[in-house]
Each structure stands twice: as C-alpha cells, then as structure tokens.
Protein backbone atom coordinates (compact mmCIF):
# COMPACT_ATOMS: atom_id res chain seq x y z
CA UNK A 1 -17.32 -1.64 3.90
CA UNK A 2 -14.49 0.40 5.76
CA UNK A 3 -15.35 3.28 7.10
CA UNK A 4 -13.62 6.70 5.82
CA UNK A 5 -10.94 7.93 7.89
CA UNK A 6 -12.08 11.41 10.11
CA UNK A 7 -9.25 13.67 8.36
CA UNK A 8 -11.06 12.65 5.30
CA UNK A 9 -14.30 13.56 6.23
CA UNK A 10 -12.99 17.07 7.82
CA UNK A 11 -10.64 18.10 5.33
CA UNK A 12 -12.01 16.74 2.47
CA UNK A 13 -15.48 16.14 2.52
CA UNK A 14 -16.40 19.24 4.95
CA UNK A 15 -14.82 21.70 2.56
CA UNK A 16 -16.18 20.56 -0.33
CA UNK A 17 -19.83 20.36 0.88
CA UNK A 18 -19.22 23.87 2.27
CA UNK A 19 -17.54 24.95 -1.13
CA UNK A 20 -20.29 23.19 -3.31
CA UNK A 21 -23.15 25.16 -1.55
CA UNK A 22 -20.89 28.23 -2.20
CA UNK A 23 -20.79 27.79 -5.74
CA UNK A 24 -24.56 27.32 -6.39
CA UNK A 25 -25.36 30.38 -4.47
CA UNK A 26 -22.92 32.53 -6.65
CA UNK A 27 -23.96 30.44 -9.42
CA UNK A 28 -27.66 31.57 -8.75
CA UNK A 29 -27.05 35.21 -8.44
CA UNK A 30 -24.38 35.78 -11.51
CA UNK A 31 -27.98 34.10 -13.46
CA UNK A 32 -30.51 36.02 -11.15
CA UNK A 33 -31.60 38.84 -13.80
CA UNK A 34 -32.21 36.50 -16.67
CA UNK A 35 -35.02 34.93 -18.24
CA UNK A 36 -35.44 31.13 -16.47
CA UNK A 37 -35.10 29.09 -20.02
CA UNK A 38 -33.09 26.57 -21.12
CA UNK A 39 -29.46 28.86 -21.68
CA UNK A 40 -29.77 30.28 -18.21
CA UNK A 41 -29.92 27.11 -16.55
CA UNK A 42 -27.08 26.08 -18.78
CA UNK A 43 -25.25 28.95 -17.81
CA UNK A 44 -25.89 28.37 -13.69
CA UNK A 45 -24.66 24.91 -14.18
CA UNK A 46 -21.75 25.81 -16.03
CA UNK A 47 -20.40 28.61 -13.70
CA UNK A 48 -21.31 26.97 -10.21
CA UNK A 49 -18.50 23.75 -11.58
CA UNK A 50 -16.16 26.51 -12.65
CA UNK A 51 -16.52 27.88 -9.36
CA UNK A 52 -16.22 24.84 -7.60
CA UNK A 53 -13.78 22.77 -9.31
CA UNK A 54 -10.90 25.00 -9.74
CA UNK A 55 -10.32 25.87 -6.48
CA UNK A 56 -10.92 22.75 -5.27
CA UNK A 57 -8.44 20.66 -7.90
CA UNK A 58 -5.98 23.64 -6.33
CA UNK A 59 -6.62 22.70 -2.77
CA UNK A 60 -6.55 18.98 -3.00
CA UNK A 61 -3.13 19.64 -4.82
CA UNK A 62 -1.71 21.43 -2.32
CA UNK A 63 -3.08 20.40 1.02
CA UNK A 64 -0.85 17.88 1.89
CA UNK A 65 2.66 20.09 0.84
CA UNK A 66 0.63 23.23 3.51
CA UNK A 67 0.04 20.41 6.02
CA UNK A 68 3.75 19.35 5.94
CA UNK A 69 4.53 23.00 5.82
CA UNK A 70 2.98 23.96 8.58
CA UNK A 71 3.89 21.12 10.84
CA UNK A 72 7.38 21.95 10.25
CA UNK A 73 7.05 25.36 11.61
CA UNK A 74 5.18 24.25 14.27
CA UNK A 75 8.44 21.91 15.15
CA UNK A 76 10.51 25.01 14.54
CA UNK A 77 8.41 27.13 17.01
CA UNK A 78 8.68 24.04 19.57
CA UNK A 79 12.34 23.62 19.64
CA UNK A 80 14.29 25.23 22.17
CA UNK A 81 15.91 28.19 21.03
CA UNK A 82 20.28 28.27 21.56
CA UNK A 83 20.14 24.22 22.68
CA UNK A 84 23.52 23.21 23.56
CA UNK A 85 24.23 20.06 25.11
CA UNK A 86 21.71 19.18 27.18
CA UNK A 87 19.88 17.90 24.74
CA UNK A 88 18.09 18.03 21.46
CA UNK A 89 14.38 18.18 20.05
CA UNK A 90 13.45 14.49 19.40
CA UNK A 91 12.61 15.95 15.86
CA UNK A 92 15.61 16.01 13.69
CA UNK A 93 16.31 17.76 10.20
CA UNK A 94 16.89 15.83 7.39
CA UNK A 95 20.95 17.05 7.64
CA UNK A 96 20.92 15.94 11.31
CA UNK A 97 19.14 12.15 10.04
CA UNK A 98 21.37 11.85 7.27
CA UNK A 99 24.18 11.96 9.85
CA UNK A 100 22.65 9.46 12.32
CA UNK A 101 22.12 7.04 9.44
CA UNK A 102 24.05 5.29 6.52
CA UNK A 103 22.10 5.37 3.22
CA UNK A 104 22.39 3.39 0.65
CA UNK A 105 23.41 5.20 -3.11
CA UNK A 106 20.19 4.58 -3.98
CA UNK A 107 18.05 5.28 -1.33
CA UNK A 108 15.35 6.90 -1.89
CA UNK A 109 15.26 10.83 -0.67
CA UNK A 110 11.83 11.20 0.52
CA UNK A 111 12.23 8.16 2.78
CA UNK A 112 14.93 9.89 4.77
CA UNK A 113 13.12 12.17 6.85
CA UNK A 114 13.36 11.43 10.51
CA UNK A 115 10.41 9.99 11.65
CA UNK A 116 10.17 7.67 8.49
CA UNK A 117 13.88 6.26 9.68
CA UNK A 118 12.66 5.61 12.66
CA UNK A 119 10.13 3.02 11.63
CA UNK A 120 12.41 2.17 8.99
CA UNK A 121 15.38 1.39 11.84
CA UNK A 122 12.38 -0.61 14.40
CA UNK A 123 11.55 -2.84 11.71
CA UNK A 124 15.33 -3.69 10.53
CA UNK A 125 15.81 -4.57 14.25
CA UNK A 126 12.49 -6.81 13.89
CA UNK A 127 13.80 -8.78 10.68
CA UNK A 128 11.23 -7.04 8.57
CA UNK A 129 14.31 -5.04 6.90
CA UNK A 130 17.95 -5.67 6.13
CA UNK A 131 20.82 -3.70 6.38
CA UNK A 132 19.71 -1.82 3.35
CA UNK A 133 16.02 -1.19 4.61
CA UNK A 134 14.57 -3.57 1.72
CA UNK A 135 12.71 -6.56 2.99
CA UNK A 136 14.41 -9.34 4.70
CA UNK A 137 14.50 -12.57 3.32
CA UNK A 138 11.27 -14.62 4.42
CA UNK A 139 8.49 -10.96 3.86
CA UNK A 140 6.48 -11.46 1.36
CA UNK A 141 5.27 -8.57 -0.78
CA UNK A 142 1.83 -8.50 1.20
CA UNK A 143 3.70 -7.51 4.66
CA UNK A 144 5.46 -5.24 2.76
CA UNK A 145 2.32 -3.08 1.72
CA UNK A 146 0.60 -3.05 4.95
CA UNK A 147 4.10 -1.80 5.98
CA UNK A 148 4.75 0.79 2.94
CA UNK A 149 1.23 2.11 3.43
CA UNK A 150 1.56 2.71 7.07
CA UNK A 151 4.39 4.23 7.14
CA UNK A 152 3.10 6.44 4.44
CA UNK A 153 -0.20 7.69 6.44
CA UNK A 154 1.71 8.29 9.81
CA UNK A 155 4.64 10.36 7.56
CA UNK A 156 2.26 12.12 5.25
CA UNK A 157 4.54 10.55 2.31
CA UNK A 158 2.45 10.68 -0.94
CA UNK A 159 3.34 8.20 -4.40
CA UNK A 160 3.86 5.34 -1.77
CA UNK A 161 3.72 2.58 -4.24
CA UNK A 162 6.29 4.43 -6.63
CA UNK A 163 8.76 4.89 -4.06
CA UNK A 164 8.71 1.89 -2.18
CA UNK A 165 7.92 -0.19 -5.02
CA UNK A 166 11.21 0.86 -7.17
CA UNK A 167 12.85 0.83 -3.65
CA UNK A 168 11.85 -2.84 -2.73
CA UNK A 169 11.62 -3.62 -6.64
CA UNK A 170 7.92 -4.93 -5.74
CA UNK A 171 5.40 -3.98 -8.61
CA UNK A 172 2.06 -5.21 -7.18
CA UNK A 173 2.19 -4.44 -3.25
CA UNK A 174 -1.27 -1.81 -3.96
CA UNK A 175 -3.03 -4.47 -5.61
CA UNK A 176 -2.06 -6.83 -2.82
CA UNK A 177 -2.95 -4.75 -0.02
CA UNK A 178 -6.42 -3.92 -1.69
CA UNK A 179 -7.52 -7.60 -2.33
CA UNK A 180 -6.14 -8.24 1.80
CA UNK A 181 -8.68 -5.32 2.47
CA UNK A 182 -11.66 -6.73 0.54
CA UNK A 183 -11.18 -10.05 1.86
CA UNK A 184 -10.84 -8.47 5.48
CA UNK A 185 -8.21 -11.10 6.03
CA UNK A 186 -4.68 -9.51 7.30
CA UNK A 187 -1.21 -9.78 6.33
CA UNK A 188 1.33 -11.98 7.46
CA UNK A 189 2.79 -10.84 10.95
CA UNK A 190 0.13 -7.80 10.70
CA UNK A 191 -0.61 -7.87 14.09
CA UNK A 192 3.53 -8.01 15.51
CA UNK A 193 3.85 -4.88 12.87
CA UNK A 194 1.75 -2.65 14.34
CA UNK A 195 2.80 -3.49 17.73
CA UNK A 196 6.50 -2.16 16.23
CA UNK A 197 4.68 0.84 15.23
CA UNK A 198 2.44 2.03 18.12
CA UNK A 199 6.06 1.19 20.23
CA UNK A 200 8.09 3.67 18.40
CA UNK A 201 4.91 6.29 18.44
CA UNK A 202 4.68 6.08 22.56
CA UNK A 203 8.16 6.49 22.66
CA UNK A 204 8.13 9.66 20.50
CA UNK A 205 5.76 12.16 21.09
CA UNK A 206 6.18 13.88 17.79
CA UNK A 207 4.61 11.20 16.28
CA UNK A 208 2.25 9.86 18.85
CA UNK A 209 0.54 13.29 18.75
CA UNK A 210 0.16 14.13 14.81
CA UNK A 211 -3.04 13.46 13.16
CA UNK A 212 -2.03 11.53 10.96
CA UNK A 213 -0.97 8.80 13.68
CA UNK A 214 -4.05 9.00 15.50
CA UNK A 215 -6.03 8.39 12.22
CA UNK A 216 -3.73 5.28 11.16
CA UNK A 217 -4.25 3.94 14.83
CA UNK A 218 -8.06 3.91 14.25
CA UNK A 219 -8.39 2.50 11.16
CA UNK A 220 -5.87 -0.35 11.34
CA UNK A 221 -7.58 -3.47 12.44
CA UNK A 222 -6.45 -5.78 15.72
C-alpha cells in the first residue's frame, strides 16, 4: 500500500481533522438548550456537515491556485530589484520563457511556465521528446505517465491527464500509470527519468527547494 505523501497529510488531512472537531463543538452548542430527542440530534448532525463541508469544498478548491499565488510572490520578493546585466533570477516569467522557447500553435498554455520547460527541454535532449515536446518515437504511453505525472507534482499543474493527454493524443496514460503502481513494477526507462529530473532540480534551486519537489523525490521509487 503506498504511503500518503506528507503535504497530504499536513495540508489536507491536518486541517480537516482540526476543522471536523471544530464543527462538532459548534454543532454541540448551536443544540445545547434543547431537549436531547431524536430532532436535536438530527439537527447537531445536520449543522456540524454544513459547518464542515462548505468551507472545506472552498479550501480544497482553492489551495492549490493560493499555493501558486503565493510562491510567485515569494519569487517576486527574491528577485533582485533594478537587475541589469549581470544577471537574471533563474526564475523566469512566462513572457521571458515564451521568448527563450519556440512553441508549437498548439501547445498547450499551462505547460509553458518556466520550470515545466525546463523538464520539458532535459527530456527532448534525452530522446524522451521531439522537437515538438510530444513523445519520441520508441516511448510508450506508460513512460509517458510516469513522466506527465511528475512533472505535474514538482510544477503544481492540476488536470494532468487532460492536458498532456490531448497534447500527446494519449487517452489512457492514468489508467496505465495506476495498474504500474498496483503491480509495483516500474515503467520503461523509469529509473534514467528520474535521474533527468533530480539533474535539472540540483541545478536549479528554485525547484530543488519547493515542496512539491521534495515530496515527488520521496515518493518516487529507485
């Protein structure tokens, strides 16, 4: 059985213990002056999920776009201020990426942030991608998920499977990667892909030092 990831258990599982106890206890005192009987329990029931589950659907909707938020300020606040040419933040905007890399028409635009391209660029120079960044002649759709889905966790990109998959026109790349996992068996190459990926994160410290790296890095399997 694998074992759930830490950012899971902190911001997921944490909160929502903490908020659960929360909503009992308000629960419990919006029902404290009435008779204990079958309606009043009802009632305590009824407004401790009320309590709970709206703002937790809001916060699991949300989290990821305030994470990503956040992180870019945090970039913002890091970059040297009035940089001329001496050199420039190893974090580029999406302008700045567009600039250093040719796109095909239809590529897609939340793949085209900076630290995506640069796994995106590693694995073209490994074979894994062609000149378009869909997958080489020779991958078969199972590399290709282990690949989509890291690259996903380590660049917080959500719908994955949708973008990729209309991307790389591969349909059944989630389904694939899930029987690999249950079968504990790995993918094709697994092990030379995430030697490509922990290379480009210790050469770039804003990706070496994110969360969501370290959390990919321990639950991928050697």
């Amino acid at each position: 059985m694998r074992r759930l990831p830490d950012d899971f258990n902190v911001n997921i599982l944490l909160p929502g213990a903490v908020w659960l106890l929360i909503s009992v206890l308000a629960g419990r005192v919006a029902v404290a002056r009435l008779e204990t009987d079958a309606i009043t329990v009802v009632m305590f029931v009824v407004i401790s999920l009320v309590i709970f589950i709206v703002p937790m659907a809001v916060y699991m909707e949300y989290r990821k776009k305030i994470e990503q938020l956040s992180e870019r300020k945090s970039k913002k606040a890091s970059s040297p201020s009035g940089s001329g040419s001496s050199g420039k933040s190893q974090s580029a905007t999406e302008p700045e990426t567009a600039c250093r890399f040719s796109f095909p028409p239809d590529f897609p635009d939340a793949l085209k942030g900076d630290r995506t391209m640069i796994f995106m660029e590693a694995l073209r120079h490994e074979g894994f991608l062609d000149t378009e960044y869909r997958p080489h002649d020779g991958c078969n759709a199972t590399q290709m998920a282990f690949i989509a889905d890291s690259i996903a966790a380590i660049c917080n990109i959500s719908r994955q499977w949708k973008i990729f998959g209309d991307y790389w026109h591969l349909n059944n790349m989630r389904q694939l990667l899930d029987v690999k996992n249950r079968r504990g068996s790995k993918a094709d190459k697994e092990d030379v892909i995430i030697s490509i990926f922990k290379k480009v994160a210790e050469a770039d410290d804003n990706i070496r030092n994110t969360d969501a790296y370290r959390s990919w890095e321990r639950n991928i399997k050697i």
